[in-house]
N, C-alpha and C. Protein backbone atom coordinates (compact mmCIF):
# COMPACT_ATOMS: atom_id res chain seq x y z
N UNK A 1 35.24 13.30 -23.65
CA UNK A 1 35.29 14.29 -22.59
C UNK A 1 33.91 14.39 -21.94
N UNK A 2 33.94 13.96 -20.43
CA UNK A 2 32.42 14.29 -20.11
C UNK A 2 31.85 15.55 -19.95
N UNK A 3 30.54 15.75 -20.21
CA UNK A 3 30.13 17.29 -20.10
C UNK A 3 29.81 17.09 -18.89
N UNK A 4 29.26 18.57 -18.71
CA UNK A 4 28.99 19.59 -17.28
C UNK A 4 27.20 18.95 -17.49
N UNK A 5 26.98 18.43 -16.52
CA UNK A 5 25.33 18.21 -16.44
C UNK A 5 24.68 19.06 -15.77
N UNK A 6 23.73 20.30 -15.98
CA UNK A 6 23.06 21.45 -15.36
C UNK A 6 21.56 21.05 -14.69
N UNK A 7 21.37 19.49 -14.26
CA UNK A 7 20.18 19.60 -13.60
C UNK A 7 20.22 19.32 -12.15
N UNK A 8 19.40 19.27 -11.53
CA UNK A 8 19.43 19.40 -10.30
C UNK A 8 19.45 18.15 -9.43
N UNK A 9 19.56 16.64 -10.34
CA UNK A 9 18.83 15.32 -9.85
C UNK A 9 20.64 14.70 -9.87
N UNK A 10 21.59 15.09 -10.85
CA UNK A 10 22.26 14.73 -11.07
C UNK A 10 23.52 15.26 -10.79
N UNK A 11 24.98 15.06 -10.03
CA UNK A 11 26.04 15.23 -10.09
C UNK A 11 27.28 13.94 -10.48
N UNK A 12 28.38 14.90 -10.85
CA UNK A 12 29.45 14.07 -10.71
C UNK A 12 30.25 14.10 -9.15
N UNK A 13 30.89 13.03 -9.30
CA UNK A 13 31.83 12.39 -8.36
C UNK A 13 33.06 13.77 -7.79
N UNK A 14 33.68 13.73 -8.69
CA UNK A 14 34.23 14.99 -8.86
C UNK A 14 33.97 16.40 -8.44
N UNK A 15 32.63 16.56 -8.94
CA UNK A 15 32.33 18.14 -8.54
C UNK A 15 31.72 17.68 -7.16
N UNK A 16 31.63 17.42 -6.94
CA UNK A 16 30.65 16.56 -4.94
C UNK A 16 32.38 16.96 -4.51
N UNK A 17 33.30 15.95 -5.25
CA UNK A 17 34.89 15.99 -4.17
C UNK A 17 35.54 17.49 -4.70
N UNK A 18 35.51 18.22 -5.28
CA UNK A 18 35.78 19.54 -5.46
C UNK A 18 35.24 20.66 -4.11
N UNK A 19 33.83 20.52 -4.50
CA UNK A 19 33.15 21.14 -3.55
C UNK A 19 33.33 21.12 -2.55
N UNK A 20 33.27 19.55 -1.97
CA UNK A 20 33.79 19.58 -0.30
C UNK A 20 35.15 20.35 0.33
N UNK A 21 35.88 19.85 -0.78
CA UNK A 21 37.30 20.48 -0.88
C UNK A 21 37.18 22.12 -0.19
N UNK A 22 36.29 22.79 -1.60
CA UNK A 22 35.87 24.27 -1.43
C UNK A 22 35.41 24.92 0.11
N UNK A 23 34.55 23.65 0.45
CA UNK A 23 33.49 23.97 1.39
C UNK A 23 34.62 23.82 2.57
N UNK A 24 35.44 22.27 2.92
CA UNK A 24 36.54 22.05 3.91
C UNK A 24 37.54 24.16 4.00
N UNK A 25 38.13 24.02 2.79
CA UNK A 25 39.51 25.45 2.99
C UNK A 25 38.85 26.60 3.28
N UNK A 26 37.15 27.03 2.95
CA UNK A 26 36.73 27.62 2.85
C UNK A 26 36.47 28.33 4.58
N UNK A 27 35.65 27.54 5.52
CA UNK A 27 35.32 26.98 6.51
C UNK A 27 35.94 27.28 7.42
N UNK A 28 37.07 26.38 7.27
CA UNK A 28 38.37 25.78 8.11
C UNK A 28 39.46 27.18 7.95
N UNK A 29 39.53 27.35 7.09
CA UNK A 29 40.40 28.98 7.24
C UNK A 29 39.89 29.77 7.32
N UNK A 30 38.84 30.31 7.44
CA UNK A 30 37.82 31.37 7.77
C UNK A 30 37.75 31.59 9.17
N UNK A 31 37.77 30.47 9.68
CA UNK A 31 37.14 30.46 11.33
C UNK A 31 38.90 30.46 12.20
N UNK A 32 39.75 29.93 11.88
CA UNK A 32 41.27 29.91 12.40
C UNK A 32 41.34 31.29 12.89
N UNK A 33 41.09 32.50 12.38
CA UNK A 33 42.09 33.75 12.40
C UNK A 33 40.78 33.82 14.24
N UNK A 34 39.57 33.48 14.25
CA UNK A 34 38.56 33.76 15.16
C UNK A 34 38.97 33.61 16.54
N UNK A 35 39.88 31.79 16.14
CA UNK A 35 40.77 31.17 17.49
C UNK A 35 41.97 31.84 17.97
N UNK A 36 42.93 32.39 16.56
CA UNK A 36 44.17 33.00 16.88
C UNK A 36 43.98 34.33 17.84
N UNK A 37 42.94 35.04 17.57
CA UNK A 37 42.46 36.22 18.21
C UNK A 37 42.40 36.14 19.78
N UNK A 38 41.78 35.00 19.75
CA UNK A 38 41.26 34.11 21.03
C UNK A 38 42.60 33.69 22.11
N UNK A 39 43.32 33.13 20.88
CA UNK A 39 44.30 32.74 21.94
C UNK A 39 45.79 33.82 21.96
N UNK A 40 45.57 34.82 21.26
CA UNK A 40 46.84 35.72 21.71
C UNK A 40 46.03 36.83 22.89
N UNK A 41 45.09 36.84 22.86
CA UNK A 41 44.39 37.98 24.28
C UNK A 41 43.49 37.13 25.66
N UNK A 42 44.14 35.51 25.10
CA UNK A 42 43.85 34.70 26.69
C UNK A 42 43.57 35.36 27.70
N UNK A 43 44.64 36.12 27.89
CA UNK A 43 45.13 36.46 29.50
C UNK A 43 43.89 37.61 29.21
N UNK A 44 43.91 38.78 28.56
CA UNK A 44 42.69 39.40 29.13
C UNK A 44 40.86 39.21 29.04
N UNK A 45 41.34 38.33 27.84
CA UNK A 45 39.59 37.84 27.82
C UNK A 45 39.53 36.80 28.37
N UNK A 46 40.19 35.38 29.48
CA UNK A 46 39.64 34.62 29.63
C UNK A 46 38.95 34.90 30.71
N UNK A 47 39.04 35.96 32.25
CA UNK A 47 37.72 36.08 33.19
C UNK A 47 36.88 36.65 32.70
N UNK A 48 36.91 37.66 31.49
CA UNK A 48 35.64 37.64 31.04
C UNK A 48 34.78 36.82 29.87
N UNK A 49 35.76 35.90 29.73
CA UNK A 49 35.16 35.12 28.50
C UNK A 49 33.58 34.29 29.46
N UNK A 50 32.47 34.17 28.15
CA UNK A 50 31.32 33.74 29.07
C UNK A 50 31.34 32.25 29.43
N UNK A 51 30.56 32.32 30.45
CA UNK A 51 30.96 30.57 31.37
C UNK A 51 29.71 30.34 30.94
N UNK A 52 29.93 28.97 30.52
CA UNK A 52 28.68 27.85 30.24
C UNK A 52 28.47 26.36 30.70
N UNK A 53 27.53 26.39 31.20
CA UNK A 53 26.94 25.12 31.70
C UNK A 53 27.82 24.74 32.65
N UNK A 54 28.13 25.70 33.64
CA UNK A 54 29.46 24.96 34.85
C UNK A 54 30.82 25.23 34.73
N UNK A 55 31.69 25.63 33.01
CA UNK A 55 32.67 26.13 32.86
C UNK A 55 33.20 27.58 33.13
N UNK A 56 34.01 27.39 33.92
CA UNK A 56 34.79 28.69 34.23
C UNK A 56 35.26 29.61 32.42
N UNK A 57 35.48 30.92 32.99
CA UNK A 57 35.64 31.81 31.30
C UNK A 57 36.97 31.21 30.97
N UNK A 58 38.46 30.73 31.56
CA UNK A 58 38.78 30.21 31.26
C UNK A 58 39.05 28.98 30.33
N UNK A 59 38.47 28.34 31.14
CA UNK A 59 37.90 26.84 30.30
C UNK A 59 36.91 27.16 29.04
N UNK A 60 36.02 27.63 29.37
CA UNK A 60 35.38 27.84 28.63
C UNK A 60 36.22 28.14 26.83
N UNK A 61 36.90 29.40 27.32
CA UNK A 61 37.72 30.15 26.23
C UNK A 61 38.51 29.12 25.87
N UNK A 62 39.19 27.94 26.45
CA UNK A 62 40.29 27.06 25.92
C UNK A 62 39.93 26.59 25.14
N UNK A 63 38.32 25.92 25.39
CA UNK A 63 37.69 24.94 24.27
C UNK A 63 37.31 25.73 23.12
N UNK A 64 36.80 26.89 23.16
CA UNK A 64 36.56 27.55 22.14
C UNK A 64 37.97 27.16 21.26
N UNK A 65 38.94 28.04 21.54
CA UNK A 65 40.40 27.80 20.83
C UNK A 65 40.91 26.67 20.38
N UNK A 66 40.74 25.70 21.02
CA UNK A 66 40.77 24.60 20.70
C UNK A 66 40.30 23.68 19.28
N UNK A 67 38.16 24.44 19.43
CA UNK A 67 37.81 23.71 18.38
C UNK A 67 37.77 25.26 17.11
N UNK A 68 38.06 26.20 17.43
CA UNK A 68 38.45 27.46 16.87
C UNK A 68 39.81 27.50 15.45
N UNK A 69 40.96 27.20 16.29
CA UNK A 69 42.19 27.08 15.75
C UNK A 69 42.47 26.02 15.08
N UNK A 70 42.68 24.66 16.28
CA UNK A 70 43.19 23.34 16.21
C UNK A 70 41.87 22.92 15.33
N UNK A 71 40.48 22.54 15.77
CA UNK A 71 39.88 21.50 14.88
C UNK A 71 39.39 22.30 13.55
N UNK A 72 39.55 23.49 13.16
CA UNK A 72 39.54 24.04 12.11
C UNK A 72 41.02 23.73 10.95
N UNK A 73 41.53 23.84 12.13
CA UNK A 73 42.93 22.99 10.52
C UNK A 73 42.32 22.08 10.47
N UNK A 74 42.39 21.03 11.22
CA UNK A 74 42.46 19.48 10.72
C UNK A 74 41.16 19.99 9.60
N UNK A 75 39.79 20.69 9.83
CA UNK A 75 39.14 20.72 8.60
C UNK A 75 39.49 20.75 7.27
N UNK A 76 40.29 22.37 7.28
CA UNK A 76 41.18 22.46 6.52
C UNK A 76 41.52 21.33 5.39
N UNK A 77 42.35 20.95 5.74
CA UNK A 77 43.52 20.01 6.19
C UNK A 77 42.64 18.45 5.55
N UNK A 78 41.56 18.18 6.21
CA UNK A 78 40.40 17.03 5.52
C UNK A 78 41.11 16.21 6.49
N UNK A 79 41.35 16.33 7.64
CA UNK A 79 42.15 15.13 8.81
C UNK A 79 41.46 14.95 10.06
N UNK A 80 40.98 13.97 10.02
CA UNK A 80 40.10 13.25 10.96
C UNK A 80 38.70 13.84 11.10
N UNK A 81 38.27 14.59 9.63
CA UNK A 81 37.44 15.57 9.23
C UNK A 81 36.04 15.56 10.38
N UNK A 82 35.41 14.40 10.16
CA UNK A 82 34.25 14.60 11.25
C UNK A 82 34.50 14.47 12.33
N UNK A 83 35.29 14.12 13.09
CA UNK A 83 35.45 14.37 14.75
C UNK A 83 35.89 15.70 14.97
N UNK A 84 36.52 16.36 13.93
CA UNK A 84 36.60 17.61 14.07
C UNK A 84 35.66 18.69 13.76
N UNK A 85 34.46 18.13 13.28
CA UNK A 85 33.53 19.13 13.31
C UNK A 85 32.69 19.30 14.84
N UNK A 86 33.11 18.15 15.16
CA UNK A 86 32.45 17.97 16.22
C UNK A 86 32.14 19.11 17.16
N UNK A 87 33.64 19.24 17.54
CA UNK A 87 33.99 20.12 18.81
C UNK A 87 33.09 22.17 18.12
N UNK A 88 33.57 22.35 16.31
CA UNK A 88 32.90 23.15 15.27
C UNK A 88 31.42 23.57 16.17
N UNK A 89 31.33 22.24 15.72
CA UNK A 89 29.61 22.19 15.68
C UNK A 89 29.01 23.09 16.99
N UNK A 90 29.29 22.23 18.29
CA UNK A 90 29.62 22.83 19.74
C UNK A 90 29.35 24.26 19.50
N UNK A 91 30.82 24.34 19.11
CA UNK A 91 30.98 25.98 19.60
C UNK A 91 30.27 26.78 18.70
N UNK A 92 29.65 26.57 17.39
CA UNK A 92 28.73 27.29 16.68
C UNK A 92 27.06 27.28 17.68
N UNK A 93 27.46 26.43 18.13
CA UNK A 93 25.69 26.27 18.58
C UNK A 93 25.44 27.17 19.48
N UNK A 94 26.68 27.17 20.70
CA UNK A 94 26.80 28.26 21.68
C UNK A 94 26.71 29.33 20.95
N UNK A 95 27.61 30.17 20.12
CA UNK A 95 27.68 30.96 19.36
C UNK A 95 26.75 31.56 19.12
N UNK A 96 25.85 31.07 18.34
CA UNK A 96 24.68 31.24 17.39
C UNK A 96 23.26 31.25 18.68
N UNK A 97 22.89 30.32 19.23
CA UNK A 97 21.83 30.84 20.03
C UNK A 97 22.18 31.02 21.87
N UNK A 98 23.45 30.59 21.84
CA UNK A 98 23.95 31.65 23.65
C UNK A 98 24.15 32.95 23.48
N UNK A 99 25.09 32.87 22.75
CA UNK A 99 25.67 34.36 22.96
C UNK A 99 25.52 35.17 22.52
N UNK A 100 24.04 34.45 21.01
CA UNK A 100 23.74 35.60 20.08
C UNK A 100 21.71 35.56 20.41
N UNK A 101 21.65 34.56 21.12
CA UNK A 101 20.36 34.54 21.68
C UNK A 101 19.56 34.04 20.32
N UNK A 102 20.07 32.85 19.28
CA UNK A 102 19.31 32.41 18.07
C UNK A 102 18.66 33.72 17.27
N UNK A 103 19.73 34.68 16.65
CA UNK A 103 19.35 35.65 16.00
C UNK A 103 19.86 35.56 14.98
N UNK A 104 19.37 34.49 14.14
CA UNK A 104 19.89 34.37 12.98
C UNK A 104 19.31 35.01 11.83
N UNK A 105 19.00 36.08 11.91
CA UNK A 105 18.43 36.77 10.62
C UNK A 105 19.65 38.17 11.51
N UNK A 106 20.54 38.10 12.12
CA UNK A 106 21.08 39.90 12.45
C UNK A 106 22.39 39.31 13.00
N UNK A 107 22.66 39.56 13.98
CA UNK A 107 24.06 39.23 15.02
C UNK A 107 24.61 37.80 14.63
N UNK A 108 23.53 36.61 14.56
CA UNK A 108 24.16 35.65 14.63
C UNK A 108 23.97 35.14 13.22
N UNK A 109 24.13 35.47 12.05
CA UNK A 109 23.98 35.17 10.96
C UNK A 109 24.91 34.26 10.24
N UNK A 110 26.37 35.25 10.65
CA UNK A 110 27.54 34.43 10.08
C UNK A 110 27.78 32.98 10.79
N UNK A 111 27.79 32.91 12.52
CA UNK A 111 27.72 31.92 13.72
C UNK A 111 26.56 30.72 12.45
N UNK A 112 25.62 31.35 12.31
CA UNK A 112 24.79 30.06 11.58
C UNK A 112 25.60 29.74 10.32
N UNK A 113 25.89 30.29 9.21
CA UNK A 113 26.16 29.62 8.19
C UNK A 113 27.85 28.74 8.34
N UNK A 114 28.74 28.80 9.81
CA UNK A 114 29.45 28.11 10.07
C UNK A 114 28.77 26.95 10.42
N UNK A 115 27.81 27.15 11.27
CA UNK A 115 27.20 25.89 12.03
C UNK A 115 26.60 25.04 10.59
N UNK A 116 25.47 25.73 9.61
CA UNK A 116 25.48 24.84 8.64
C UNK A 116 26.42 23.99 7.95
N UNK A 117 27.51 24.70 7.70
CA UNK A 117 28.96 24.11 7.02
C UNK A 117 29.65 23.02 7.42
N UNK A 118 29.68 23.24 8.69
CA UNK A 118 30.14 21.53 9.48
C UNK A 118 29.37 21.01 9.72
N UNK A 119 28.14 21.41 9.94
CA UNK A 119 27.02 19.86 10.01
C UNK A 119 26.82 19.48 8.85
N UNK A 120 27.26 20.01 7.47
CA UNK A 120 27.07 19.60 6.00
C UNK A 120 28.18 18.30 6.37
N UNK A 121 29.23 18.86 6.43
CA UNK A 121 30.56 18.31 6.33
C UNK A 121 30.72 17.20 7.35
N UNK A 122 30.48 17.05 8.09
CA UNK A 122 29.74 16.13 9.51
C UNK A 122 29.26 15.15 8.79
N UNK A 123 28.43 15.63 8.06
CA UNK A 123 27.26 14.22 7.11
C UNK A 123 27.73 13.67 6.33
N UNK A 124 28.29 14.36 5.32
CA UNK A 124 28.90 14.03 4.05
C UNK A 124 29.96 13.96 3.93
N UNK A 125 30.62 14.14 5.20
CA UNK A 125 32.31 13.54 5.35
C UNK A 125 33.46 14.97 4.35
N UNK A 126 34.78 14.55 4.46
CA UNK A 126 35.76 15.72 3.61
C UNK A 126 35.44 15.52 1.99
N UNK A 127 35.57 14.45 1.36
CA UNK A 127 35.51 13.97 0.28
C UNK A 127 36.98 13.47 -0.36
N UNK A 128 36.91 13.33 -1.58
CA UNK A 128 38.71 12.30 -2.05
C UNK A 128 39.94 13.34 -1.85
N UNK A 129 39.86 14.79 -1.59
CA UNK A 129 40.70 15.60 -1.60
C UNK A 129 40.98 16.15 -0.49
N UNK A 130 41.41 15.19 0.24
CA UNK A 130 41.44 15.08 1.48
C UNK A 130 42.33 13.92 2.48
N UNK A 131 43.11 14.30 3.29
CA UNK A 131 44.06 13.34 3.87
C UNK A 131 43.72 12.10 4.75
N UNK A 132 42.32 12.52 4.97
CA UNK A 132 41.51 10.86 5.29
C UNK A 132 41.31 10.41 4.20
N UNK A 133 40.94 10.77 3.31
CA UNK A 133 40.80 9.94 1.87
C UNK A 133 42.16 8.80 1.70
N UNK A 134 43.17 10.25 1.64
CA UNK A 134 44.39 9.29 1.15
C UNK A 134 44.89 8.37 1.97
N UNK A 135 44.69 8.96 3.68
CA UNK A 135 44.81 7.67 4.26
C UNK A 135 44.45 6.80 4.54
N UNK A 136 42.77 6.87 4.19
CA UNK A 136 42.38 5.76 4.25
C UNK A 136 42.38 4.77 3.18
N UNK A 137 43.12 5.20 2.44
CA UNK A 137 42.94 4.49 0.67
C UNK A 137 44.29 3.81 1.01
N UNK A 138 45.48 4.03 1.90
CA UNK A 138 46.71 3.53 1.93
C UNK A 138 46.29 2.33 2.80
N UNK A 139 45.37 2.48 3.93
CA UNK A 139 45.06 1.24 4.96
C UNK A 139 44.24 0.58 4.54
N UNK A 140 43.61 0.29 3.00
CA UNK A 140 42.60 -0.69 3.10
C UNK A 140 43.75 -1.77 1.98
């Protein structure tokens, strides 16, 4: 039976694909209910939703929902994991220093530790517990 190794130089395979796991449902369902909000009060927040870089509040608000709802499952989910942080990433960045003016010690605190989470997950991919895993283990 292998033991639990407590130093800091060393992990298993396993607890790395656990974790991601943790880090993917954790993440990815946390941030969903943010989009659903988003997209059942469209109609009254999208002229005031804020316009960036040329996007109407509309547009603007779609993409939010978009990488809000939609690319938060696929996180979830571990499906097509890093292109879906992508859109994440985006809208944390706005988040965190547009709309919160980079106040990450007050307002934009939580906005940052999303933005850390998918740029973790961005790097280091979903891990084996995960439906790119399995599908990619069926196509090779």
């Amino acid at each position: 039976m292998p033991s639990l190794k407590l130093n800091s130089i060393t992990y298993q395979s396993r607890s790395f694909d656990f974790s991601m796991l943790i880090l993917r449902l954790g993440f990815g369902i946390l941030m969903m209910p943010h989009g659903y909000a988003k997209l059942m009060g469209f109609a009254e927040k999208s002229d005031k939703f804020m316009t960036f870089m040329g996007l109407s509040g509309p547009v603007s608000l779609s993409l939010t929902i978009f990488a809000e709802l939609f690319c938060a499952g696929l996180v979830a989910v571990g499906l097509f994991t890093r292109l879906a942080t992508i859109p994440l990433i985006i809208a944390t960045i706005v988040i965190v220093f547009v709309a919160h003016e980079g106040d990450i010690f007050d307002s934009a605190s939580s906005g940052f530790f999303y933005l850390l989470a998918y740029t973790v997950l961005f790097l280091l991919g979903p891990g084996k517990y995960s439906l790119d895993y399995s599908i990619g283990k069926k196509l090779k």
